[in-house]
Each structure stands twice: as C-alpha cells, then as structure tokens.
N, C-alpha and C. Protein backbone atom coordinates (compact mmCIF):
# COMPACT_ATOMS: atom_id res chain seq x y z
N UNK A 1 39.10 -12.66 0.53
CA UNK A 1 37.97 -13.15 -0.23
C UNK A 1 38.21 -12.84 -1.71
N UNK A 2 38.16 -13.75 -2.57
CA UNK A 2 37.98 -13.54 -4.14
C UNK A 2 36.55 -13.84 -4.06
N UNK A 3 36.62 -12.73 -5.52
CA UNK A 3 35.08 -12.97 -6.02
C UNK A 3 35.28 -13.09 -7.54
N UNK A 4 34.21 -13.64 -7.93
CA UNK A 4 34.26 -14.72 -9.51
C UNK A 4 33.65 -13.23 -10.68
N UNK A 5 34.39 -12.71 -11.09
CA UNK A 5 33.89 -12.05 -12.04
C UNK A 5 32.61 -12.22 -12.65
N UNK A 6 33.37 -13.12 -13.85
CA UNK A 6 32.39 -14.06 -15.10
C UNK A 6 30.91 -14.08 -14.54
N UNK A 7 31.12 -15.13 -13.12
CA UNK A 7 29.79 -15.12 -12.36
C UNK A 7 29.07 -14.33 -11.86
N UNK A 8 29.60 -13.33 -11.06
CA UNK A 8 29.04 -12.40 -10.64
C UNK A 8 28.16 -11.46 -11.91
N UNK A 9 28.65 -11.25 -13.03
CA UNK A 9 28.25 -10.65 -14.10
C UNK A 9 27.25 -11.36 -14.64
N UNK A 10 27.33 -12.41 -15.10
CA UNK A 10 26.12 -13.22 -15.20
C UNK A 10 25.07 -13.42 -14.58
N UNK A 11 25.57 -13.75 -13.55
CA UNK A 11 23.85 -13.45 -12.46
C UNK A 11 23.40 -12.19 -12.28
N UNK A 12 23.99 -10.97 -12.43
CA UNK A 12 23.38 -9.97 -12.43
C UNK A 12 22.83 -9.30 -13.50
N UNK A 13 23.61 -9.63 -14.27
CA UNK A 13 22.62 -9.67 -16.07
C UNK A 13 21.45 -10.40 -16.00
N UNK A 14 21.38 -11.39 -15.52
CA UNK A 14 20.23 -12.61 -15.07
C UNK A 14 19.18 -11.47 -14.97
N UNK A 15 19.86 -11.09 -13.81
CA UNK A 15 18.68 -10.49 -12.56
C UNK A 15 18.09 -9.43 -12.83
N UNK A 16 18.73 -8.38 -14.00
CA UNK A 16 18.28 -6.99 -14.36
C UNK A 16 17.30 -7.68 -15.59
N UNK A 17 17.77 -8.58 -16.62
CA UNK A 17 17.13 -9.26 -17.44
C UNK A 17 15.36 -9.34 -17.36
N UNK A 18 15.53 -10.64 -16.04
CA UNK A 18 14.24 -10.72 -15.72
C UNK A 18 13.67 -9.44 -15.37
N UNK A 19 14.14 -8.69 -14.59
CA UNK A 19 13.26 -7.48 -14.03
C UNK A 19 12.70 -6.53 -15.58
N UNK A 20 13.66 -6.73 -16.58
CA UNK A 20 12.88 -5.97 -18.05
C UNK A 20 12.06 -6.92 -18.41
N UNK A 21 12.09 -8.06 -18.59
CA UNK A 21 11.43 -8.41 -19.15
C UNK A 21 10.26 -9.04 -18.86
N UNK A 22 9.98 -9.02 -17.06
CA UNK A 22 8.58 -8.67 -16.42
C UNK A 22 7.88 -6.80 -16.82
N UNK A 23 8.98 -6.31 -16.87
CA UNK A 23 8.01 -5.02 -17.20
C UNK A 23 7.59 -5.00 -18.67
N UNK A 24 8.73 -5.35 -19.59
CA UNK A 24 8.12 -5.92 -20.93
C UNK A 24 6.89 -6.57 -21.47
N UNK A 25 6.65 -7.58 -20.49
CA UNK A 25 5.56 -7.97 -20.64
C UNK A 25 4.14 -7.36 -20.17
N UNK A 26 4.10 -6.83 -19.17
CA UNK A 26 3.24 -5.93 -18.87
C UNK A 26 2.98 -4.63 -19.60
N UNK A 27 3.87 -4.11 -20.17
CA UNK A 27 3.72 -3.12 -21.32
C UNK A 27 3.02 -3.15 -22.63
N UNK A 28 3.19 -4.69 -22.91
CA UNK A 28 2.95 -5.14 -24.52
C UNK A 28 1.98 -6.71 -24.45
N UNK A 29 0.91 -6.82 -25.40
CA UNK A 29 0.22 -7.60 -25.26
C UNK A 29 0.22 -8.42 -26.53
N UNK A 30 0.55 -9.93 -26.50
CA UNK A 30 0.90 -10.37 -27.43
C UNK A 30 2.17 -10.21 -28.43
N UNK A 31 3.15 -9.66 -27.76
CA UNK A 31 4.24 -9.19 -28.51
C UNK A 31 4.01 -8.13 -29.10
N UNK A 32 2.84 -7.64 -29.32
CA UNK A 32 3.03 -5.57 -30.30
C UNK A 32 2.47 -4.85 -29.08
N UNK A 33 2.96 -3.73 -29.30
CA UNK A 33 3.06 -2.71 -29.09
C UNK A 33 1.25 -2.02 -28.68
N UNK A 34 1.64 -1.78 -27.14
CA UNK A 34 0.08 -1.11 -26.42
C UNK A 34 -0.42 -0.27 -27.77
N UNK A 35 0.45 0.80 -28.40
CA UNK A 35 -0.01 1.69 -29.03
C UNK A 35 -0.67 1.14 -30.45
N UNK A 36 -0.20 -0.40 -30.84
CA UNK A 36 0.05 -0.71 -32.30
C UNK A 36 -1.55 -1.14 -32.25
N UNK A 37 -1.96 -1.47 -31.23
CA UNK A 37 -3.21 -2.41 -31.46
C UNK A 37 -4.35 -1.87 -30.15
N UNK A 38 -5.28 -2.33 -30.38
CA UNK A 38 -6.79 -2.15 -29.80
C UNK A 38 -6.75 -2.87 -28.28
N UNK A 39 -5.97 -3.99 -28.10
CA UNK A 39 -6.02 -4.74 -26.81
C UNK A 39 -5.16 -4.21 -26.05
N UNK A 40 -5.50 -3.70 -24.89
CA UNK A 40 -5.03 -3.10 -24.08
C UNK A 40 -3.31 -4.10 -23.52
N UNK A 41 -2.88 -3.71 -23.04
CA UNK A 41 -2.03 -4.18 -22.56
C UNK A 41 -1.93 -4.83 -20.57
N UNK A 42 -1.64 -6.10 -20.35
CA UNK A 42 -1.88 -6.20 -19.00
C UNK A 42 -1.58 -5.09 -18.25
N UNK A 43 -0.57 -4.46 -18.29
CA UNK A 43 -0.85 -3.40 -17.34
C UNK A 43 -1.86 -2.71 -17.34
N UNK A 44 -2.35 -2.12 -18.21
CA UNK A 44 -3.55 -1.72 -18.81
C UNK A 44 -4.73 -1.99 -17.90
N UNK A 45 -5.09 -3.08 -18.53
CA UNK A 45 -5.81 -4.28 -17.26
C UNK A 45 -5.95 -3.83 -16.02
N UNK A 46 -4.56 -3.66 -15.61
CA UNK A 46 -3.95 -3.78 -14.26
C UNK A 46 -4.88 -2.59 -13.47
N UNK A 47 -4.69 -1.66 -14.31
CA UNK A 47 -4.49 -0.23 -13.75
C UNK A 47 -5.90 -0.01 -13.69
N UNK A 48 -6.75 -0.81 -14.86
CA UNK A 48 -7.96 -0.20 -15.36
C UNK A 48 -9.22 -0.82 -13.30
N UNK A 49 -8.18 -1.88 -13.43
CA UNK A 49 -9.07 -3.47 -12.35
C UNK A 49 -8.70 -2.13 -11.37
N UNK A 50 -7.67 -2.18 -10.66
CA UNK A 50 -7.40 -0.76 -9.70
C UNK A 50 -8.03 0.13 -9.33
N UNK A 51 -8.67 1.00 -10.52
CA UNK A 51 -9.12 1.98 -10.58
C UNK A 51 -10.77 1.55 -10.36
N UNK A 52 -10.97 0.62 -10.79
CA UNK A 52 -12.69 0.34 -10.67
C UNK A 52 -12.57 -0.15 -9.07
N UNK A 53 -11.49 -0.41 -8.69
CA UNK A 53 -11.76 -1.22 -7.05
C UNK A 53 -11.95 0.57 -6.26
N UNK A 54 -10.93 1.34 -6.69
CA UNK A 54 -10.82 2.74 -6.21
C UNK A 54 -11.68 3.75 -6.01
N UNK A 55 -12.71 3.42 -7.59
CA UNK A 55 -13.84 4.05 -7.51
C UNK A 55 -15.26 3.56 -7.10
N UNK A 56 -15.00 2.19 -6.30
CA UNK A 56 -16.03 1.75 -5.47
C UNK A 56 -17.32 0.73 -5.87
N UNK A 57 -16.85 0.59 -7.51
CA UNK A 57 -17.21 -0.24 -8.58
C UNK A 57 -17.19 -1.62 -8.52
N UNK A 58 -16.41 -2.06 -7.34
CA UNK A 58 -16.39 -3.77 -7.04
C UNK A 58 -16.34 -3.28 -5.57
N UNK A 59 -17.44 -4.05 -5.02
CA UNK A 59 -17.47 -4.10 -3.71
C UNK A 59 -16.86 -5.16 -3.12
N UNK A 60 -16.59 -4.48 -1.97
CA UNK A 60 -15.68 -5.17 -1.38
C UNK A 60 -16.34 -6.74 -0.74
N UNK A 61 -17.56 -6.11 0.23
CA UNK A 61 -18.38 -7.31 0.61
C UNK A 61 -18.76 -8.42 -0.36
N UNK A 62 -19.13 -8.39 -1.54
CA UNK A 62 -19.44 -8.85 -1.95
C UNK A 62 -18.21 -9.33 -3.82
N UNK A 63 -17.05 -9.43 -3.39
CA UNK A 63 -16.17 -9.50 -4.77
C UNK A 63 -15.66 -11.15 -4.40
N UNK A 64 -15.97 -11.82 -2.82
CA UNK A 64 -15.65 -13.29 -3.06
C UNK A 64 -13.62 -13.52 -2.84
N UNK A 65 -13.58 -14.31 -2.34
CA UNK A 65 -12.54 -14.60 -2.26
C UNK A 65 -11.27 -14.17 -3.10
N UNK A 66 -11.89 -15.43 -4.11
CA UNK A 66 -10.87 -15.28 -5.16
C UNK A 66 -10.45 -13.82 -6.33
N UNK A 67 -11.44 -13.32 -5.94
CA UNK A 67 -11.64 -11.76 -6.62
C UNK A 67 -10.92 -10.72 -5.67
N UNK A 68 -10.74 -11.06 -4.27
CA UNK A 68 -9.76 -10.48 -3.15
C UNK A 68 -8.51 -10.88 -3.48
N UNK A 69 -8.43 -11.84 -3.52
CA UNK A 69 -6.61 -12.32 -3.77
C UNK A 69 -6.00 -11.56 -5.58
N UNK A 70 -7.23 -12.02 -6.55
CA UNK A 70 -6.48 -11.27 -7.46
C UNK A 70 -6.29 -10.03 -7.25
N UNK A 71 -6.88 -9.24 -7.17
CA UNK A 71 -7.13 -7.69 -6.79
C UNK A 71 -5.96 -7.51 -5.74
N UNK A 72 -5.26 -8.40 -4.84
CA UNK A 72 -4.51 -8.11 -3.99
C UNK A 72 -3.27 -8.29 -4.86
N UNK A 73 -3.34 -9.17 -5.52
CA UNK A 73 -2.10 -9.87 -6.55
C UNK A 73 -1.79 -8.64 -7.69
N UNK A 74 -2.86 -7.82 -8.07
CA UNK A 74 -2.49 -6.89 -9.10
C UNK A 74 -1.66 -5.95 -7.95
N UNK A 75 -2.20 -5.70 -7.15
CA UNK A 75 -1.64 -4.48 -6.21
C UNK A 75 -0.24 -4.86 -6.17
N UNK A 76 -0.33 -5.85 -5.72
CA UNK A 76 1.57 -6.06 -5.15
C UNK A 76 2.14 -6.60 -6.45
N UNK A 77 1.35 -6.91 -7.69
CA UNK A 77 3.01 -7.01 -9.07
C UNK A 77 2.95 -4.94 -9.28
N UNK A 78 2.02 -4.44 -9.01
CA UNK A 78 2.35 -3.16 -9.44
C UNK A 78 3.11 -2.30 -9.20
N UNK A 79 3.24 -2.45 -7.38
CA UNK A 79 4.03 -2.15 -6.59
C UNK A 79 5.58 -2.65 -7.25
N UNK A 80 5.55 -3.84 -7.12
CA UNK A 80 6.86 -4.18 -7.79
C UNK A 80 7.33 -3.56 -8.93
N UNK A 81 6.52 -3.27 -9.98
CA UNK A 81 6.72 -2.86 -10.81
C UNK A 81 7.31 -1.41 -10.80
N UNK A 82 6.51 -0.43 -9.81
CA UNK A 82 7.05 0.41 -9.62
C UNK A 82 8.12 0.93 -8.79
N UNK A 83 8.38 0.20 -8.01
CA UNK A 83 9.41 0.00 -7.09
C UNK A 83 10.31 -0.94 -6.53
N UNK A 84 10.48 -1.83 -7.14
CA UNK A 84 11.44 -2.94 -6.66
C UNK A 84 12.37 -2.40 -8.21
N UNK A 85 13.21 -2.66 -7.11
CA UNK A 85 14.92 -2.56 -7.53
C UNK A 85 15.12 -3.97 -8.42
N UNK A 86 15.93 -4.23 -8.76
CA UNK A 86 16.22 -5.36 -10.05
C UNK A 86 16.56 -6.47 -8.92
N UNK A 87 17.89 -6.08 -7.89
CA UNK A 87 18.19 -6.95 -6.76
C UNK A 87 18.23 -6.79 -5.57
N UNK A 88 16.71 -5.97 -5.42
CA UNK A 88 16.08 -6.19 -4.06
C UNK A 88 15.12 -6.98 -3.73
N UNK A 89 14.83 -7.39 -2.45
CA UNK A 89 13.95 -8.75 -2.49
C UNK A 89 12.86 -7.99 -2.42
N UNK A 90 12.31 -6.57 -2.18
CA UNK A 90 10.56 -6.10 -1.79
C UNK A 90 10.77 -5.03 -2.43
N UNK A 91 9.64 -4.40 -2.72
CA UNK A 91 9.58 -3.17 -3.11
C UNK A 91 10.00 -2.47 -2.26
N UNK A 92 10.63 -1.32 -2.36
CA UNK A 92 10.58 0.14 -1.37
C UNK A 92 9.68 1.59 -1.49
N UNK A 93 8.91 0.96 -0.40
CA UNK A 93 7.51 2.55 -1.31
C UNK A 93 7.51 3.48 -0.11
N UNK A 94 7.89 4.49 -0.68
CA UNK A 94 7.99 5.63 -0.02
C UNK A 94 6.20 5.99 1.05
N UNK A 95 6.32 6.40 2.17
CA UNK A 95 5.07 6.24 2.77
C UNK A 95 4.21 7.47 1.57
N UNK A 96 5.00 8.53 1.44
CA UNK A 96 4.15 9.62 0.74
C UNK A 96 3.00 8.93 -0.41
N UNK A 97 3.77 7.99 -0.92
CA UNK A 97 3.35 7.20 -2.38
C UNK A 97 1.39 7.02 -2.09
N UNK A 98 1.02 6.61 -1.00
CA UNK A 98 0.02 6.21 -1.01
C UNK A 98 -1.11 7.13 -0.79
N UNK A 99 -0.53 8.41 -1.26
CA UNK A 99 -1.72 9.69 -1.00
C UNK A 99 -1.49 10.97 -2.15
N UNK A 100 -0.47 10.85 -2.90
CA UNK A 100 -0.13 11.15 -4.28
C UNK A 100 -1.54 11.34 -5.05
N UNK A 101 -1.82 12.47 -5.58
CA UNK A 101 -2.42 12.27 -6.82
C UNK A 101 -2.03 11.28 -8.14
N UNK A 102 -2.94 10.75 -8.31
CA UNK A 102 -3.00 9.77 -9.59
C UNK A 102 -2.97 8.46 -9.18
N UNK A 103 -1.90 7.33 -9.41
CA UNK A 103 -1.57 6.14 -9.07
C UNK A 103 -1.35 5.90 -7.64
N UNK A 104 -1.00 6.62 -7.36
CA UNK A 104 -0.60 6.33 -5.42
C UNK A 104 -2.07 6.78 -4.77
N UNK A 105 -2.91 7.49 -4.67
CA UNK A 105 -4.02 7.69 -4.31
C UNK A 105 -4.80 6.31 -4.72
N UNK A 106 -4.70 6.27 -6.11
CA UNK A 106 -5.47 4.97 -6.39
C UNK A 106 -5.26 3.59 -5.76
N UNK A 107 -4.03 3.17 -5.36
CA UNK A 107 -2.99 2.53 -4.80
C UNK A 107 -3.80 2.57 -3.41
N UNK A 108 -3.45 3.52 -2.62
CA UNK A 108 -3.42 3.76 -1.28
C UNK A 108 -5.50 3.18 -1.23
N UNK A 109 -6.21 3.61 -1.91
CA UNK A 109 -7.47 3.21 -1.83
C UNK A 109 -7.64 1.72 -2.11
N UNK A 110 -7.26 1.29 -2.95
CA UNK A 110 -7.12 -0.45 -3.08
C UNK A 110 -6.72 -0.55 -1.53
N UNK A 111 -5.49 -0.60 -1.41
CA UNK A 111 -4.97 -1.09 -0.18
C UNK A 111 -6.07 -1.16 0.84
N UNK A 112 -7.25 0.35 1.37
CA UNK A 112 -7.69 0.24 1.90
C UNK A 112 -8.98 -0.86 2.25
N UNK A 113 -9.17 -0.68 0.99
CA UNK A 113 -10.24 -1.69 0.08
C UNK A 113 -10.05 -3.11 1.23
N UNK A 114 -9.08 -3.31 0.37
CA UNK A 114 -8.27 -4.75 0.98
C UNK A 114 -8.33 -4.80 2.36
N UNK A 115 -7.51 -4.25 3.58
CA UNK A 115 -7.64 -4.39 4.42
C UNK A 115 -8.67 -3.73 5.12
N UNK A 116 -9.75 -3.06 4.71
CA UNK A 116 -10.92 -2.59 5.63
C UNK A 116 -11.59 -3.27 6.76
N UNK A 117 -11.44 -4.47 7.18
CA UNK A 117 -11.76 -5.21 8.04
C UNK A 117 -10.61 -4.48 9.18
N UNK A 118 -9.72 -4.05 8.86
CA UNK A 118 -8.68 -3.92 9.53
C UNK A 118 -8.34 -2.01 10.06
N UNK A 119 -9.23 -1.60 9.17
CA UNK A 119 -8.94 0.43 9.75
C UNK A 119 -9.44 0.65 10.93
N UNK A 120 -8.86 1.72 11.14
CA UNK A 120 -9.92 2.48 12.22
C UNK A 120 -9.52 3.96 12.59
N UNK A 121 -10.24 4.58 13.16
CA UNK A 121 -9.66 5.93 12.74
C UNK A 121 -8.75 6.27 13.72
N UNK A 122 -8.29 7.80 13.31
CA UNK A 122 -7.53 7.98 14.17
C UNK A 122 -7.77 8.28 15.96
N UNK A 123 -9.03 8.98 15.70
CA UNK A 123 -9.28 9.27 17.61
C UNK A 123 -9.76 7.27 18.22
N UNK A 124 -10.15 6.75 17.57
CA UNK A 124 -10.01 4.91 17.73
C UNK A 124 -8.55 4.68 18.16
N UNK A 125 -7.12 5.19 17.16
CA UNK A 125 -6.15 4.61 17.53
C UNK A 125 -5.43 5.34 18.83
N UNK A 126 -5.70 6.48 19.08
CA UNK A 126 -5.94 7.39 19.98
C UNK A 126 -6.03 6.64 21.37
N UNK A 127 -6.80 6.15 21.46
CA UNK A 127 -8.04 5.37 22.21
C UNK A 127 -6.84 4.50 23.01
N UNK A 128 -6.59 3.26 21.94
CA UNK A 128 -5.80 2.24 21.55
C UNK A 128 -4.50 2.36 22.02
N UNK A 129 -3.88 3.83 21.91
CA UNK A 129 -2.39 4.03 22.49
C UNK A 129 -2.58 4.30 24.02
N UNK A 130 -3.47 5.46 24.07
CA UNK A 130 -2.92 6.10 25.25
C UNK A 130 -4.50 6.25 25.64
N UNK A 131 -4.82 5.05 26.40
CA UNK A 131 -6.33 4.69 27.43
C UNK A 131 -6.38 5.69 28.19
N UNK A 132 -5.36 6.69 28.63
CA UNK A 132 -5.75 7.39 29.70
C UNK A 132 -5.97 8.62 29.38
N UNK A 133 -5.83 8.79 28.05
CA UNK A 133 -6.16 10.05 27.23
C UNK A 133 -7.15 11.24 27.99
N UNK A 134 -7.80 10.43 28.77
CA UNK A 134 -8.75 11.55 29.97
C UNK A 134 -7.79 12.86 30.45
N UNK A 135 -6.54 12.14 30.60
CA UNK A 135 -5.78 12.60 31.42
C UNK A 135 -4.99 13.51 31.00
N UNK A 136 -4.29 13.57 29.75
CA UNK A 136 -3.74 13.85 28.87
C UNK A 136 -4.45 15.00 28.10
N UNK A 137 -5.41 14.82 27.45
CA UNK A 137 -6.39 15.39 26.91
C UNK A 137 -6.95 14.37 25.67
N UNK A 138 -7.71 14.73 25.25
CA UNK A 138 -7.87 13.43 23.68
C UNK A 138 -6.96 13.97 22.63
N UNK A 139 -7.43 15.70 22.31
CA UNK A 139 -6.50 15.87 21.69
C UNK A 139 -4.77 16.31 21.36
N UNK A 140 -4.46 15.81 22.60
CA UNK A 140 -3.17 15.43 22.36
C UNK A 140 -2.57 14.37 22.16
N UNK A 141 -3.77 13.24 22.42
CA UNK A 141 -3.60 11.68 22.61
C UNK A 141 -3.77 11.59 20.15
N UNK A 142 -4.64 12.33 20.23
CA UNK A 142 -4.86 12.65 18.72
C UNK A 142 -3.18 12.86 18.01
N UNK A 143 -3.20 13.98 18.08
CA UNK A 143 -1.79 14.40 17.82
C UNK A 143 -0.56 13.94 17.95
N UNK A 144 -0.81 12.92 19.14
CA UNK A 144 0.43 12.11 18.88
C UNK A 144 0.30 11.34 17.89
N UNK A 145 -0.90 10.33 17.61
CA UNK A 145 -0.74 9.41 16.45
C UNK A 145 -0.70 10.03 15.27
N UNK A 146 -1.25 10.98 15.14
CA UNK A 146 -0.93 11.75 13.59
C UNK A 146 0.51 12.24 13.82
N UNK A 147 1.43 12.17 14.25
CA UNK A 147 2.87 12.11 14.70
C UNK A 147 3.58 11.00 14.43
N UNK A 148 2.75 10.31 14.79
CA UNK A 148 3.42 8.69 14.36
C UNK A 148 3.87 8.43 13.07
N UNK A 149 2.03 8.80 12.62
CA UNK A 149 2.18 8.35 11.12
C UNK A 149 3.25 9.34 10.35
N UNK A 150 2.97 10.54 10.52
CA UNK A 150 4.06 11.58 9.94
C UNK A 150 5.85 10.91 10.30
N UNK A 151 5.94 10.56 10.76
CA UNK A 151 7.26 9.83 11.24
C UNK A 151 7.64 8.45 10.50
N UNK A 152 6.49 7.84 10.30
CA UNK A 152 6.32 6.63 9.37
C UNK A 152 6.21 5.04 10.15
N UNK A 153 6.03 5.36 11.41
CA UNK A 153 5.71 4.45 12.28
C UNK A 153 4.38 3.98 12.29
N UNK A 154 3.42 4.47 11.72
CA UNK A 154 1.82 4.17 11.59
C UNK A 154 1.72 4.75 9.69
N UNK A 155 0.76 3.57 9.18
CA UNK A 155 0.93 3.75 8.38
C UNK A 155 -0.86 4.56 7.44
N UNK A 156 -0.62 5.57 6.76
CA UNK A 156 -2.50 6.16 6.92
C UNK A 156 -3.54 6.01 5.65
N UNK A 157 -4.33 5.50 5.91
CA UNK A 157 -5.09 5.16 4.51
C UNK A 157 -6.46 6.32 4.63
N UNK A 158 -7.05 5.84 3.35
CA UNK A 158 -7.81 7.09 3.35
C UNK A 158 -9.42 6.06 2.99
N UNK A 159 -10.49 6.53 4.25
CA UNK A 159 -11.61 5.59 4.30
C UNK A 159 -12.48 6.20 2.96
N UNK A 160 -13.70 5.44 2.28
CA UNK A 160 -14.07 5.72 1.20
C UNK A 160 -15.16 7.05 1.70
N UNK A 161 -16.01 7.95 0.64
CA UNK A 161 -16.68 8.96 1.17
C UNK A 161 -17.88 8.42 1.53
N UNK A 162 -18.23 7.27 0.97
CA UNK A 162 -19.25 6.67 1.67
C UNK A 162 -19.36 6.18 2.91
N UNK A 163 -18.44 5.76 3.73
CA UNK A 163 -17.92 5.22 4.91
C UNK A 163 -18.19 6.78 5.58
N UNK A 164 -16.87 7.52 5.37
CA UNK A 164 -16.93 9.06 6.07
C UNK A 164 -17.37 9.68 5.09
N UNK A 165 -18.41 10.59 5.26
CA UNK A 165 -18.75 11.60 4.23
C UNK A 165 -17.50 12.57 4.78
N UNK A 166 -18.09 13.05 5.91
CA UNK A 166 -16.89 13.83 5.85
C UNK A 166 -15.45 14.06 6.20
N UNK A 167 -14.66 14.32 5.09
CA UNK A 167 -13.27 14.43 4.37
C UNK A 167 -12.22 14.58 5.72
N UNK A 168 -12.77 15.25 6.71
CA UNK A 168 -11.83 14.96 7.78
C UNK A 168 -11.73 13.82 8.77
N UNK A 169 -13.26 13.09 8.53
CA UNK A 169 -12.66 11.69 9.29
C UNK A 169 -12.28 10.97 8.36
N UNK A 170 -12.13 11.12 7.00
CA UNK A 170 -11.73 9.49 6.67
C UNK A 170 -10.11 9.12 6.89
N UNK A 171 -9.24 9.99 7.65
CA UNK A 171 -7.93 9.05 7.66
C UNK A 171 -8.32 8.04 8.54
N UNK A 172 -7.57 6.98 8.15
CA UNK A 172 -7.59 5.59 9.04
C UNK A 172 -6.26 4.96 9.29
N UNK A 173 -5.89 3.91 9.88
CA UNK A 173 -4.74 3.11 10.24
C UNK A 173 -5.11 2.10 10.86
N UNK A 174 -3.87 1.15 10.47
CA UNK A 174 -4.45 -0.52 10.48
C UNK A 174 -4.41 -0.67 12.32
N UNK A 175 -5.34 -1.50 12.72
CA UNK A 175 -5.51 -1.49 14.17
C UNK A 175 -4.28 -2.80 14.64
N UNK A 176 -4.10 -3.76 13.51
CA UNK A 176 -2.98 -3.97 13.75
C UNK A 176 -1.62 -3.58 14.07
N UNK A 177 -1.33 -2.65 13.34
CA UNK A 177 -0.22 -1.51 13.41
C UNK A 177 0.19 -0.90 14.84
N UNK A 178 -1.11 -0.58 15.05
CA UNK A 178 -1.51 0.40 16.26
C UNK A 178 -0.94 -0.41 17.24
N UNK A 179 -1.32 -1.77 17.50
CA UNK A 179 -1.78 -2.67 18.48
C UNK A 179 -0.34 -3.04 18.76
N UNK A 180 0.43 -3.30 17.44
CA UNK A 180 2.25 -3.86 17.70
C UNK A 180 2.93 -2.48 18.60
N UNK A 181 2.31 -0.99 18.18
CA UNK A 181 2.94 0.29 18.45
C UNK A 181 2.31 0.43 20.21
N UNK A 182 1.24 -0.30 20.40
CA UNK A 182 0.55 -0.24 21.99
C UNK A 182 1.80 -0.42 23.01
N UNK A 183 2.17 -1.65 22.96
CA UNK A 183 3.24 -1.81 23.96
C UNK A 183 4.82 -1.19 24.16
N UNK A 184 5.30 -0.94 22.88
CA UNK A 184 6.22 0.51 23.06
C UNK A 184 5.73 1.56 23.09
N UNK A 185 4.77 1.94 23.12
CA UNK A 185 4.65 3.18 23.63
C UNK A 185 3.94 3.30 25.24
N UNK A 186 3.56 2.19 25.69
CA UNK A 186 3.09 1.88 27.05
C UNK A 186 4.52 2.00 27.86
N UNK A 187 5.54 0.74 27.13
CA UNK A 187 6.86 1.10 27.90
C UNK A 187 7.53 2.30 27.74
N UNK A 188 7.45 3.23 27.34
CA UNK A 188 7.87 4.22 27.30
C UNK A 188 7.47 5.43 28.16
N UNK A 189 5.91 5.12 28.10
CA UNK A 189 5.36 5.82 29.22
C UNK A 189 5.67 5.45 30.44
N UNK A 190 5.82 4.13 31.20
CA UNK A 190 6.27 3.64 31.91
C UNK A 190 7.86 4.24 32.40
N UNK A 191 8.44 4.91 31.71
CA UNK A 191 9.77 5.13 32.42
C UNK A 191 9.91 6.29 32.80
C-alpha cells in the first residue's frame, strides 16, 4: 500500500482546522475577544442556557418542542467541544464526566432534564433486571445494578431535588438502558 503524503497532510490540516475554528467561534463573538467587549460570547450563551435548564429555571413540561431540541443541540455541540478529538467521529466522555463538580454535574442534569420521560430509579431497575429479586434479596438485586453502572454498562443520572427530596433516591438510569441490559443478564442467569 502507498499512501499520498501531500494528501494525507492536507486533509488533516483540513480536519484539525475546522475543529479550531468551531471552537474559535464559540469563544469570540463577532470577531473580538469575550474579554474585549460586553456581549457574551456563544459559548457563553451556551453555558449560561445549561445552567438555567440545571437550575430548574426552564421547565421541562412546559419549554415546547423546539426549546427541547435546542437545549439538546447546545448539549451535544458542548460535548463536542469538550471532547471530540479533531478526527473522531463522536465525542468520548468519560462516564465520571457527568457527576463532576462544575460543568459535568451541570451536563449530567441537562441530560437528565432531557431524557426524564425516560429515568427510573435504581430499586425500579432492580425490579427490571432481576424479577425474582424475592429470591435473591432486593438488596442484592440493588447492588448489582449499582455494579453495573460502576462498570459503565448502565449509565447514572442524578433526579432533580424536587422530584427526590431526598439525596439518596435521586440516582436514576435510563429504563431503556436497563431494558437492552434485561436480556443479557436473563441469559446469563439462565446458564
């Protein structure tokens, strides 16, 4: 196999290119400088829209469609932003990322935001894996899925304090998740 120098170099200049100069733009508003001037910068924006979804400031029931998709659309250029590689096709986000103080907490709460039609807690996913949990005990049927997720096979969001006041029920996980993880772990029990 030969490979084309010239070309290869070029498209990858391409490719690191664009990736600065999407973060470029998100840094700087109107061409100057976040710091030079009064208008925030889209990221800015970005972070500020985030943080009001985080702190419970746009409801979810009531933000309308198109106010879901943007709000979903800031989430995933941010993600990118923070984690996509120049020539990778997705971001790579570490599971820890979404329970981090600061941005990843904030992060991990959008997300929840977003899919809340979709949580449920953990003694729910409990439920969901292992029906016979009678048998077992619950809380070991518990402990396994908080196993899961620690492993990175279930993925854990954190419900708002209004939902759970209290701080030990609000982990959650998508019942989708759960539901793909139902049948390998049924066959497994099975053998």
């Amino acid at each position: 196999m030969h490979f084309d120098a010239p070309l290869i170099v070029q498209t990858t200049l391409a490719t690191v290119m664009q990736a600065q100069q999407r973060l470029a733009e998100h840094l700087w508003w109107g061409g100057a400088s976040a710091n030079s001037t009064t208008i925030p910068s889209l990221l800015e924006q970005e972070i500020t829209l985030l943080v009001q979804v985080a702190n419970g400031e746009i409801e979810r029931e009531t933000a309308g469609v198109a106010r879901y998709f943007e709000i979903k659309g800031v989430l995933d250029d941010l993600c990118r932003l923070l984690w996509q590689a120049p020539l990778s096709t997705a971001p790579v986000i570490p599971a820890e990322f979404w329970t981090q103080p600061g941005i990843g907490a904030v992060c991990g709460a959008v997300l929840a935001w977003l899919d809340a039609d979709d949580l449920i807690t953990i003694t729910e996913a409990a439920q969901l894996l292992y029906p016979d949990a009678a048998l077992v005990g619950s809380n070991v049927a518990t402990q396994r899925v908080i196993r899961l997720i620690a492993s990175g096979k279930l993925h854990e969001y954190t419900a708002s304090a209004e939902l759970a006041p209290n701080p030990r029920h609000r982990r959650r996980v998508k019942r989708s998740e759960v539901l793909l993880l139902c049948n390998i772990v049924h066959a497994e029990d099975a053998v």
